[in-house]
C-alpha atoms as a PDB file:
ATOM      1  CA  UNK A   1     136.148 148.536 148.093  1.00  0.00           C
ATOM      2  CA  UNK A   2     133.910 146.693 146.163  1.00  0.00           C
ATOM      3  CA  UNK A   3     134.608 146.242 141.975  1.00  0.00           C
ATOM      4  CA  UNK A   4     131.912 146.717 139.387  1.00  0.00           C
ATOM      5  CA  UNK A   5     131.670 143.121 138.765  1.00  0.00           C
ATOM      6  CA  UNK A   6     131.336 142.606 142.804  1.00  0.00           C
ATOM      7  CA  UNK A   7     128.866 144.852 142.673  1.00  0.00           C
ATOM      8  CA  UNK A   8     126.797 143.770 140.123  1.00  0.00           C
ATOM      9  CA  UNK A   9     126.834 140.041 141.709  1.00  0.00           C
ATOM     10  CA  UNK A  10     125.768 141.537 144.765  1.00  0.00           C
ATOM     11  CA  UNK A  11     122.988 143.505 143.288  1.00  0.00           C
ATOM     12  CA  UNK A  12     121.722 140.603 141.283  1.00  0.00           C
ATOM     13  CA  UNK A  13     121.889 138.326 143.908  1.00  0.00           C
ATOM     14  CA  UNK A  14     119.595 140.761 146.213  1.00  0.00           C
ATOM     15  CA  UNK A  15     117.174 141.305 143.841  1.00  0.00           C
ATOM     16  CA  UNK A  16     116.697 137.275 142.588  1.00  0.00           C
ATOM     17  CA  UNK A  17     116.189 135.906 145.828  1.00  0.00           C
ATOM     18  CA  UNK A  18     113.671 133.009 145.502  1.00  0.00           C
ATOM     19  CA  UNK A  19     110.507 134.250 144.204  1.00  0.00           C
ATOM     20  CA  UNK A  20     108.954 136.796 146.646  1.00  0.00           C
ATOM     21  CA  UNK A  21     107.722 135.548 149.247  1.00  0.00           C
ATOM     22  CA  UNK A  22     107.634 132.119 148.059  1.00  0.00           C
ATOM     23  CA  UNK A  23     109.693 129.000 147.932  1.00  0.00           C
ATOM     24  CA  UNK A  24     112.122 130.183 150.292  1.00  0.00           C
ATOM     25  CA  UNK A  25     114.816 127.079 150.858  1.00  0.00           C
ATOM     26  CA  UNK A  26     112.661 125.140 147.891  1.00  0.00           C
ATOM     27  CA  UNK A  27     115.257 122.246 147.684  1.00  0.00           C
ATOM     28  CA  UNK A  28     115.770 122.038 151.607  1.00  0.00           C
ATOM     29  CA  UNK A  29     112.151 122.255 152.004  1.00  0.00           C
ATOM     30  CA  UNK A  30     110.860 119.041 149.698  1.00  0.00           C
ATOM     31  CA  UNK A  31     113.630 116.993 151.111  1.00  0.00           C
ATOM     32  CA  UNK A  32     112.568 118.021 154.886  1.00  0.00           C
ATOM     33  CA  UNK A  33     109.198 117.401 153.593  1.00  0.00           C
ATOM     34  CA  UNK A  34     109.786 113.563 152.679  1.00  0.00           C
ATOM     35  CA  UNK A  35     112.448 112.600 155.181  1.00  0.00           C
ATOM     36  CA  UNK A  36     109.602 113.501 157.917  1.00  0.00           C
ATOM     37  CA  UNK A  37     106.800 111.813 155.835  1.00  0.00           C
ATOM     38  CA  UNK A  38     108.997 108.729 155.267  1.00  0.00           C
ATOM     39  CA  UNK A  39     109.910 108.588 158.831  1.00  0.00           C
ATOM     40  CA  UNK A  40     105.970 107.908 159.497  1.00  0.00           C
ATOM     41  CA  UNK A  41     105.070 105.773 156.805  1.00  0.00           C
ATOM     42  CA  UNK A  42     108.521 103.558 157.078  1.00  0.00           C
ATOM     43  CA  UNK A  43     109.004 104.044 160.628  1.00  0.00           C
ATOM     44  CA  UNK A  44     112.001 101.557 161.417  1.00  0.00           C
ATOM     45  CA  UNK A  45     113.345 102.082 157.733  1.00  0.00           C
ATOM     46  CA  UNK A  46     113.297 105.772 157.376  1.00  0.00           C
ATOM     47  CA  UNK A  47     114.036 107.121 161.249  1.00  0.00           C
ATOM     48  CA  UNK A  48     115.382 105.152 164.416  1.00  0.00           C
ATOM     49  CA  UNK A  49     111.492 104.706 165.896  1.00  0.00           C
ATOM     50  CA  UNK A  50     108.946 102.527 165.974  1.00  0.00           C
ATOM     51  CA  UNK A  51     105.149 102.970 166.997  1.00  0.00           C
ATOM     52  CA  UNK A  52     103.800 100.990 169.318  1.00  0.00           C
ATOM     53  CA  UNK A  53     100.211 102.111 168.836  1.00  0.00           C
ATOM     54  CA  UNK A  54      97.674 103.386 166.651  1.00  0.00           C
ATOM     55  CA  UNK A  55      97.041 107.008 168.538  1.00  0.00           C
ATOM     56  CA  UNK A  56     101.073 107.413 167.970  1.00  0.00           C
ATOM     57  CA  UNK A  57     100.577 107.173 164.001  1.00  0.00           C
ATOM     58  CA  UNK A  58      97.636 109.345 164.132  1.00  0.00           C
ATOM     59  CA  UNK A  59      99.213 111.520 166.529  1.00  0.00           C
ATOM     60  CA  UNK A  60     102.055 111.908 164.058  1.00  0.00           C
ATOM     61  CA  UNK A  61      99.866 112.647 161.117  1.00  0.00           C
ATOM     62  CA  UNK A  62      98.270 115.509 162.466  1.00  0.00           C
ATOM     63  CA  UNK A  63     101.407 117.051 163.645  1.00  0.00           C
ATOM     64  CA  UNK A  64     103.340 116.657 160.229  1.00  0.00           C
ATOM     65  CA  UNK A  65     100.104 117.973 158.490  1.00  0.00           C
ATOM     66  CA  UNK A  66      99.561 121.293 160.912  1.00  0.00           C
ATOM     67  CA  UNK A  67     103.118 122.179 160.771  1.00  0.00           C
ATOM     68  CA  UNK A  68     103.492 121.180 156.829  1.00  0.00           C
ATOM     69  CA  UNK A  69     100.449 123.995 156.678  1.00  0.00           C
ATOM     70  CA  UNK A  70     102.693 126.686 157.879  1.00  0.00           C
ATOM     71  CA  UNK A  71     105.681 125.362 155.901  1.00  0.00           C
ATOM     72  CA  UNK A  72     104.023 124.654 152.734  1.00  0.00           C
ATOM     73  CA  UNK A  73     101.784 128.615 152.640  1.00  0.00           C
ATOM     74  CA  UNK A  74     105.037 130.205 150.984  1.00  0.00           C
ATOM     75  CA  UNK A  75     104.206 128.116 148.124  1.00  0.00           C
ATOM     76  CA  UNK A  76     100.040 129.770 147.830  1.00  0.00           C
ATOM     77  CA  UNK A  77     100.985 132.840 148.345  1.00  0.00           C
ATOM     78  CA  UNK A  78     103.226 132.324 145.143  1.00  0.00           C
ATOM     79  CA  UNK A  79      99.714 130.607 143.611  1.00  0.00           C
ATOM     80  CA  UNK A  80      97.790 133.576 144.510  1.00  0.00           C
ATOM     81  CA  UNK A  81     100.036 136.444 143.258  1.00  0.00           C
ATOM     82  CA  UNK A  82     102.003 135.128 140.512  1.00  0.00           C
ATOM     83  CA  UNK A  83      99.547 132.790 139.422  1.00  0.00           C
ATOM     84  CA  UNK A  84      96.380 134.163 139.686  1.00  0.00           C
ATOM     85  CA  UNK A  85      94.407 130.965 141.008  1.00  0.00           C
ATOM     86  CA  UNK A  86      93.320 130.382 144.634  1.00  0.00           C
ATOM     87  CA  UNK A  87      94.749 127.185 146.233  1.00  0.00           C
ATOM     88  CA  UNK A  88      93.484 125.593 149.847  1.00  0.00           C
ATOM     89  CA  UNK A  89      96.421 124.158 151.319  1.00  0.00           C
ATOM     90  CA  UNK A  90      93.957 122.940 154.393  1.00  0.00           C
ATOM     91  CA  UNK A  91      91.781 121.058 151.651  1.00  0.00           C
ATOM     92  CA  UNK A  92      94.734 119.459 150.296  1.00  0.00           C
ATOM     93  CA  UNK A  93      96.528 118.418 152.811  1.00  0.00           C
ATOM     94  CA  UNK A  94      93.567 117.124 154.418  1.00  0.00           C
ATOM     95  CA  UNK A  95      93.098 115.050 151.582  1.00  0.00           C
ATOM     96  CA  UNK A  96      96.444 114.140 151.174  1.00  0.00           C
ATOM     97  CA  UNK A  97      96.234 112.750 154.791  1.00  0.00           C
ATOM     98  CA  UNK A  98      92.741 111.023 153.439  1.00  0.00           C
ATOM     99  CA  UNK A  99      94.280 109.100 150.565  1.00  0.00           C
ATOM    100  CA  UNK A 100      97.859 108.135 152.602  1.00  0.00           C
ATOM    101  CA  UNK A 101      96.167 104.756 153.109  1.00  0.00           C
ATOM    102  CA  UNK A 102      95.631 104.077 149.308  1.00  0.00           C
ATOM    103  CA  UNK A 103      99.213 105.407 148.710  1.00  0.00           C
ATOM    104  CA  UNK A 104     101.100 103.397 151.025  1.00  0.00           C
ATOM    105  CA  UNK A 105      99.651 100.043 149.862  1.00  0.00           C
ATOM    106  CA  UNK A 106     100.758 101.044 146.391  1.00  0.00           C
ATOM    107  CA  UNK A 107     103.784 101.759 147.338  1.00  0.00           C
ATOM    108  CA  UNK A 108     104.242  98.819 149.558  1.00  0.00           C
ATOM    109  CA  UNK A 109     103.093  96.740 146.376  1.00  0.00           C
ATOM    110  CA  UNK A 110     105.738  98.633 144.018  1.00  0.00           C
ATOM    111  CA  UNK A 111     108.249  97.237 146.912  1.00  0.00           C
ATOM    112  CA  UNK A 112     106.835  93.490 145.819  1.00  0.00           C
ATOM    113  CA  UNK A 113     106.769  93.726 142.392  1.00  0.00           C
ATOM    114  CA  UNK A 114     110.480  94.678 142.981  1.00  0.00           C
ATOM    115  CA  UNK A 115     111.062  91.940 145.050  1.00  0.00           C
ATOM    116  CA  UNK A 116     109.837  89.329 142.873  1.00  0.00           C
ATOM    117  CA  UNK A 117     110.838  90.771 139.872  1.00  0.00           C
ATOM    118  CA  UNK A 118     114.435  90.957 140.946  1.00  0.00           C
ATOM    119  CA  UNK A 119     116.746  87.404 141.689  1.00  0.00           C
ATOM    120  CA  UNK A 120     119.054  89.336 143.465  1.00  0.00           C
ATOM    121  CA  UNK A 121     116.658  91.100 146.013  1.00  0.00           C
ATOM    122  CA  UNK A 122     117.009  89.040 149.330  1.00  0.00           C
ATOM    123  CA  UNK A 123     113.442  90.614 151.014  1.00  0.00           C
ATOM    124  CA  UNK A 124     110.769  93.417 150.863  1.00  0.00           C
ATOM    125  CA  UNK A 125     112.560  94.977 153.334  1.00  0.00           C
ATOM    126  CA  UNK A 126     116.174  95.262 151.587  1.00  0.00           C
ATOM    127  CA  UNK A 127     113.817  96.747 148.573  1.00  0.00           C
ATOM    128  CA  UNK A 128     112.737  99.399 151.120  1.00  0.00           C
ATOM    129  CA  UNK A 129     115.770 100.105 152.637  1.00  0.00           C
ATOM    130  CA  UNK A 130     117.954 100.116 149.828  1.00  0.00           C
ATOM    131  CA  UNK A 131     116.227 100.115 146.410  1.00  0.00           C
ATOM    132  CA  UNK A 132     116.539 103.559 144.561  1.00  0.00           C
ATOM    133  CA  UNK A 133     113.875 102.844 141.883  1.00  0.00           C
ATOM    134  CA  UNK A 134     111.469 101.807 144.698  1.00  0.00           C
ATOM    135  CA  UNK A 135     112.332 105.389 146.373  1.00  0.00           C
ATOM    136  CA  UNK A 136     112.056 107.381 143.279  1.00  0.00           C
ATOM    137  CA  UNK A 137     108.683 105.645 143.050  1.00  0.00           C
ATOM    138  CA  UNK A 138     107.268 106.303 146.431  1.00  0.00           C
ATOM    139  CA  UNK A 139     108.150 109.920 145.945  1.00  0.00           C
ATOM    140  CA  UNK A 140     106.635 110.235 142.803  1.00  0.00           C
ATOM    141  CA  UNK A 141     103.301 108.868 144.142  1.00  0.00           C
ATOM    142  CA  UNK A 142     103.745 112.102 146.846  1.00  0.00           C
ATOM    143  CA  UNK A 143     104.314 114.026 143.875  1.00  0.00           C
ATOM    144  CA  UNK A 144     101.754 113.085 141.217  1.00  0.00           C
ATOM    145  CA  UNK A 145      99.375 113.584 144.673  1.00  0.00           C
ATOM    146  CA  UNK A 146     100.420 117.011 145.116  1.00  0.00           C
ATOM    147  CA  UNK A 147     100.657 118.053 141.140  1.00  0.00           C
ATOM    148  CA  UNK A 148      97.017 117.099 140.800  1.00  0.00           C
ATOM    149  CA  UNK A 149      96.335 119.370 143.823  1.00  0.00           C
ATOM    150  CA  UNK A 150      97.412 122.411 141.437  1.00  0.00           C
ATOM    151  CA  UNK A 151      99.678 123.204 144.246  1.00  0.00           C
ATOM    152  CA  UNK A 152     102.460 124.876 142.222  1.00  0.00           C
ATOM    153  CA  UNK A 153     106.507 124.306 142.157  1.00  0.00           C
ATOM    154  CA  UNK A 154     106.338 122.151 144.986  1.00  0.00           C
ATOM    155  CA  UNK A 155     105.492 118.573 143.550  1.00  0.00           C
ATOM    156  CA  UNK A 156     108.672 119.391 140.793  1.00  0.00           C
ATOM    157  CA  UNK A 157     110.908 119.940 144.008  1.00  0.00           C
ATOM    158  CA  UNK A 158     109.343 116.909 145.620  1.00  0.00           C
ATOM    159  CA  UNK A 159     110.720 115.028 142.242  1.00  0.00           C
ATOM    160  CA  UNK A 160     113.703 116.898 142.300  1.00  0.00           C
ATOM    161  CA  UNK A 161     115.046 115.528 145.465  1.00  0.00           C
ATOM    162  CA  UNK A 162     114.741 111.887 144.119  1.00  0.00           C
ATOM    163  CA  UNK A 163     116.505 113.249 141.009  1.00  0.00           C
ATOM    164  CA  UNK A 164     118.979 113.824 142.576  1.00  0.00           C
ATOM    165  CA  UNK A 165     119.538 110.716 145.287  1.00  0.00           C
ATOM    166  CA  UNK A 166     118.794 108.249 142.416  1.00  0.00           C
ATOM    167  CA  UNK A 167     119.524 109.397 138.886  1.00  0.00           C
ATOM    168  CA  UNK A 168     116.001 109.071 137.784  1.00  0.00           C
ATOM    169  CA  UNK A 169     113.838 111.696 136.842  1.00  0.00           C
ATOM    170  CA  UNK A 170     109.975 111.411 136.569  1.00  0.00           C
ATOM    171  CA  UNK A 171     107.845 113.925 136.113  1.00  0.00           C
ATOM    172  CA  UNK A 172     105.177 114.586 138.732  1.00  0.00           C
ATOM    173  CA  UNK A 173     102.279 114.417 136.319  1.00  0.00           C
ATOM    174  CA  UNK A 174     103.132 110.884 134.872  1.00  0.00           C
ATOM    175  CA  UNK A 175     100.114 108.577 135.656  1.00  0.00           C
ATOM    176  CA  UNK A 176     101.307 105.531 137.063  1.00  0.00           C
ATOM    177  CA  UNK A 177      99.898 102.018 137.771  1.00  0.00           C
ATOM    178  CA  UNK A 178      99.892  99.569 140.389  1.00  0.00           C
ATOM    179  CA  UNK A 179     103.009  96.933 141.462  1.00  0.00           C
ATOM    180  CA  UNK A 180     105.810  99.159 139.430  1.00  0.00           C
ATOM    181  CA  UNK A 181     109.183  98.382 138.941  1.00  0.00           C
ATOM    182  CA  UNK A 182     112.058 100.321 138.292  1.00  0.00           C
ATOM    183  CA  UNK A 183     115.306  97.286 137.644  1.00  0.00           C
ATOM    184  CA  UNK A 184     118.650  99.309 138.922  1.00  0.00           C
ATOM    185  CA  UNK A 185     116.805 102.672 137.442  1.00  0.00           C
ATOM    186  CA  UNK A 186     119.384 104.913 137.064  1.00  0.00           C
ATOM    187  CA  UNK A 187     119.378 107.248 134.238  1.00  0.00           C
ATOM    188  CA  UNK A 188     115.338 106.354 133.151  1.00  0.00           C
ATOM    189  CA  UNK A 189     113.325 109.680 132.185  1.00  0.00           C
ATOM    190  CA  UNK A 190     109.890 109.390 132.280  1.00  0.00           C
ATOM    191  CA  UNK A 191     107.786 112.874 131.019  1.00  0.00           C
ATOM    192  CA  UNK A 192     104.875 114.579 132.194  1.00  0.00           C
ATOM    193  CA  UNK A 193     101.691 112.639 130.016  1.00  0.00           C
ATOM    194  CA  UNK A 194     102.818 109.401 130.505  1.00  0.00           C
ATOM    195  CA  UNK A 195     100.412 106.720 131.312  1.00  0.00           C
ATOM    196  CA  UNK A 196     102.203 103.694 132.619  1.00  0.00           C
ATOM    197  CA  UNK A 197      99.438 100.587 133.598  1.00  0.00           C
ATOM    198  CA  UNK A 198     100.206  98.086 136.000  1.00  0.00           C
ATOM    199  CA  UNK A 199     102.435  95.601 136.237  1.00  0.00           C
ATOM    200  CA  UNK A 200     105.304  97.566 134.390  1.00  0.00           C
ATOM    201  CA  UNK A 201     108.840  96.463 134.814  1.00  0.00           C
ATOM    202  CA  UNK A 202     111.642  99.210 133.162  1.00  0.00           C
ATOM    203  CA  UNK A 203     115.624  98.723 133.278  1.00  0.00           C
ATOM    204  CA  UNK A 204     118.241 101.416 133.449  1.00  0.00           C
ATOM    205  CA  UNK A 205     118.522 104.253 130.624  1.00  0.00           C
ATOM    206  CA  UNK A 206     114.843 104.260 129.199  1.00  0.00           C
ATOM    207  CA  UNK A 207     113.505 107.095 127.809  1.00  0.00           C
ATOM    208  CA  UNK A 208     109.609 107.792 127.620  1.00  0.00           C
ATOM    209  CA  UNK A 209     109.553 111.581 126.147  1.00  0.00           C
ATOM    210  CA  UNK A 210     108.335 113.627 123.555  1.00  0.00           C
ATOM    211  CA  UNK A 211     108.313 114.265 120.193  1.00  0.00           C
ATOM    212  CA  UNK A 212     109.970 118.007 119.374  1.00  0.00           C
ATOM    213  CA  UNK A 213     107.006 119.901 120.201  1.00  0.00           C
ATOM    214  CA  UNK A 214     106.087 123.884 120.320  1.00  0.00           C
ATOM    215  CA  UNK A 215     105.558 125.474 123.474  1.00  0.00           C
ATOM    216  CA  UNK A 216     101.845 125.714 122.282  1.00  0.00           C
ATOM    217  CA  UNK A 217     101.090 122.053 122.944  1.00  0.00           C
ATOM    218  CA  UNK A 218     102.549 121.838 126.497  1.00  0.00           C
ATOM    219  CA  UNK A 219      98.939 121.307 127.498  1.00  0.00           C
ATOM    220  CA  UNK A 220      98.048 118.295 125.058  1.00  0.00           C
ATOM    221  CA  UNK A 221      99.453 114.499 125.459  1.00  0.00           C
ATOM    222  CA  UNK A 222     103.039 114.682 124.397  1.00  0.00           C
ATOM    223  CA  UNK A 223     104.540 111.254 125.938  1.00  0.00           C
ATOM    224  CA  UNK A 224     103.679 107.837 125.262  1.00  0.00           C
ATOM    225  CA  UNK A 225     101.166 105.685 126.749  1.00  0.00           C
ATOM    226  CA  UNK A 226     102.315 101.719 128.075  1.00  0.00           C
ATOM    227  CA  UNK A 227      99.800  99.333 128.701  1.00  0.00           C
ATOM    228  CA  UNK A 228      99.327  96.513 131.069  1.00  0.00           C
ATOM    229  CA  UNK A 229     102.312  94.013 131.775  1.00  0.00           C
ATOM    230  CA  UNK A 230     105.023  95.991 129.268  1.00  0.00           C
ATOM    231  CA  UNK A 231     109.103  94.961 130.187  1.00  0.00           C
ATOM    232  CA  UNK A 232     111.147  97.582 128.295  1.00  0.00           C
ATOM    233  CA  UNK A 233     114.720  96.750 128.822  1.00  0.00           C
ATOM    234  CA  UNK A 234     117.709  99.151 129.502  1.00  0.00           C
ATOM    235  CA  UNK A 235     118.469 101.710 126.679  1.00  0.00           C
ATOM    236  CA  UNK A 236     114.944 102.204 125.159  1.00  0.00           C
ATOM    237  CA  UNK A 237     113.484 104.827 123.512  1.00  0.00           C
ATOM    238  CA  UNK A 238     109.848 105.523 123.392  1.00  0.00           C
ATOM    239  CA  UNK A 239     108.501 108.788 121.944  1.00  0.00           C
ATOM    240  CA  UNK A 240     105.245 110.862 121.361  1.00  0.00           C
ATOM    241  CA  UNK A 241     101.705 111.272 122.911  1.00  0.00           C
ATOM    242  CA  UNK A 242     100.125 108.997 120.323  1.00  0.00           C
ATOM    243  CA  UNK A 243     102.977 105.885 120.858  1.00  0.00           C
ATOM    244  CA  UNK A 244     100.875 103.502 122.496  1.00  0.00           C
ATOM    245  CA  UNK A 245     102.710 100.080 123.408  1.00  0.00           C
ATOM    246  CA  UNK A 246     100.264  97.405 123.684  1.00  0.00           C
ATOM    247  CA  UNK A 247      99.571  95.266 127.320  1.00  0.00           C
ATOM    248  CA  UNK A 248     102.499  92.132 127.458  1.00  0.00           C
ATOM    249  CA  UNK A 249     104.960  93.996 125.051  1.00  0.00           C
ATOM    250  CA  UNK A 250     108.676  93.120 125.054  1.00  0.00           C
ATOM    251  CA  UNK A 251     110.423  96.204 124.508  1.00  0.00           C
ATOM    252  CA  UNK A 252     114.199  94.928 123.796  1.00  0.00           C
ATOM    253  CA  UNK A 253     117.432  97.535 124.750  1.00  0.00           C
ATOM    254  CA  UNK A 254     118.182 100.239 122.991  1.00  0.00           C
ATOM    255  CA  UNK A 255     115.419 100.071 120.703  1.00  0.00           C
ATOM    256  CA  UNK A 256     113.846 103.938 119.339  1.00  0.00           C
ATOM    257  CA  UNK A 257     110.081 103.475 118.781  1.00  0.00           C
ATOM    258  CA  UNK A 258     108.180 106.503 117.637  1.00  0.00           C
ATOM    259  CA  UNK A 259     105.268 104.600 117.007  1.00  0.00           C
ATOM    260  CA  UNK A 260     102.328 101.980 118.297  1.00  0.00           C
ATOM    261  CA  UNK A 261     103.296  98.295 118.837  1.00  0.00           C
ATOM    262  CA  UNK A 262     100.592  95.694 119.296  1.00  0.00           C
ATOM    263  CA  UNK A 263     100.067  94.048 121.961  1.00  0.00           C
ATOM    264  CA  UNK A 264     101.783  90.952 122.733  1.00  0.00           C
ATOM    265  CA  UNK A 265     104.793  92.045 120.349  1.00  0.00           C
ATOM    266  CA  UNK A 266     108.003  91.974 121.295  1.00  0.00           C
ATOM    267  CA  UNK A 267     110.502  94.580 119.690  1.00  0.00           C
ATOM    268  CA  UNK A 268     114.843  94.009 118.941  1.00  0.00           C
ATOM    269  CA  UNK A 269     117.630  95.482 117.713  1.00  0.00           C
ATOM    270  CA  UNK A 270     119.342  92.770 115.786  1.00  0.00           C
ATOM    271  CA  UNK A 271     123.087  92.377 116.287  1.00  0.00           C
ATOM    272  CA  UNK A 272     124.945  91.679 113.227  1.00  0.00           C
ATOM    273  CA  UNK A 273     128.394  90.250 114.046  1.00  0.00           C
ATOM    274  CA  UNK A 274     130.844  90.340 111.024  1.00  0.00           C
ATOM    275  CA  UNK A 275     134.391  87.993 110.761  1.00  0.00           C
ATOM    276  CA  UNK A 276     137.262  90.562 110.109  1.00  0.00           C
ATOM    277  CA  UNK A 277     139.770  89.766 108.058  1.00  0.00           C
ATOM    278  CA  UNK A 278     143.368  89.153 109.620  1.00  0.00           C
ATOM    279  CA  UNK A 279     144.412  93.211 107.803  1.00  0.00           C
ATOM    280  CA  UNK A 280     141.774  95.004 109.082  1.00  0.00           C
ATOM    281  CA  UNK A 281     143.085  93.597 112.383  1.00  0.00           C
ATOM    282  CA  UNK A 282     146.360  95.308 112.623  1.00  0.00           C
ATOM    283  CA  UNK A 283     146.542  98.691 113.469  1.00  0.00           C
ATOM    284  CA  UNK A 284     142.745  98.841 115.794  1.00  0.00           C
ATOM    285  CA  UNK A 285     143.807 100.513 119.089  1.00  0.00           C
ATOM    286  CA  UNK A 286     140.713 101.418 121.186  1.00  0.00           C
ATOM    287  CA  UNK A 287     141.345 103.236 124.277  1.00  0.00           C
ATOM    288  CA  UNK A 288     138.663 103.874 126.910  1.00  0.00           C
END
């Protein structure tokens, strides 16, 4: 026999199943969804395989497109009902298909600019293989693809799922540039209006977000913009729509910045170190 509170978890569990008819297995779905597109695009890398020929990799295409049409309809349906807007999944995954070319070479250069960017990294293909800010990237340009596309919940889950493997959380709208690197990467935030340009290098622990902002202005630039050749380093804080940080910036760790920097600037927190005398000595017991 079944107790009131039983009951009531029951109950509420049957009636907030998903969304209707929509998103059913959201998480399981976006991580299916990029394990089978990275499996193409990184054959070797991604999956055990390797193509031998072009009419394989087209081959492959069409298949992960025709059955990602069936798989993906859950998520128009939700458009349609809750939403109110009309979305063709054929159109855009026809012309996510279409643009795959310019993606992967952007992604392939994010994998350089990681390479040369980083002593440590032995080889493009150890970047690939084992680089979480150069995965977190790659997804995001799936992502940002798919956000554009108006096709709803789905780019967020796409993000989610490199969330979660890497500790860094970008939002799908952020515009990024060309050849960017994310050094160890865990921890960096990085909100929905951001415009990053190319040839951006950030470390562990940066923050580009907002200012506290209503609800009202979720449509207007909230997060700031960083321009051409910018190195923040780990710890930063950069807030608000208008913050712009000007092309071949320095941005030193754990600085806050709320507002524009020039270009060619570079910004510090200054360490002060101070001599203690031998009586303020006795008695410190730190424990971690």
């Amino acid at each position: 026999m079944l107790s009131n509170g039983q009951d009531e978890l029951y109950n509420s569990i049957l009636s907030r199943q998903s969304i209707p008819e929509s998103v059913v297995g959201g998480k399981q779905v976006a991580n299916r969804f990029l394990e089978e597109l990275f499996s193409i695009l990184f054959s070797g890398y991604h999956s055990e395989r390797n193509f031998t020929s072009k009419d394989q990799i087209s081959d492959q295409l069409e298949l992960f497109r025709i059955r990602w049409k069936n798989l993906l309809e859950p998520y128009v349906t939700y458009a349609d009902k809750e939403l109110g807007r009309v979305v063709a999944l054929d159109d855009i995954l026809h012309n996510f298909v279409a643009k795959l070319p310019g993606l992967y070479e952007w992604m392939w250069e994010d994998a350089e600019a990681a390479f040369l960017g980083d002593p440590a990294a032995e080889s493009i293909h150890e970047v690939i293989l084992a680089y979480s800010g150069f995965y977190a990237g790659a997804v995001h340009r799936v992502a940002n693809y798919f956000f554009k596309s108006s096709l709803p919940i789905f780019p967020k889950l796409l993000s989610g799922v490199a969330h979660e493997a890497t500790g860094i959380d970008i939002h799908p709208g952020a515009e990024i540039g060309r050849a960017f690197f994310m050094d160890h990467g865990t921890g960096i935030v990085i909100g929905e209006t951001t415009h990053i340009a190319d040839n951006v290098k950030i470390y562990q622990g940066v923050t580009l977000g907002a200012l506290s902002v209503n609800k009202s202005l979720a449509k207007q630039k909230r997060h700031p913009t960083i321009e051409e050749g910018v190195v923040i380093y780990a710890g930063a804080t950069i807030l608000g729509g208008e913050t712009v940080i000007g092309k071949q910036s320095i941005i030193g760790g754990n600085a806050w910045i709320t507002q524009s920097i020039p270009p060619y600037s570079v910004v510090y927190q200054k360490s002060e170190v101070r001599v203690r005398s031998s009586n303020e000595v006795q008695g410190l017991d730190f424990t971690i």
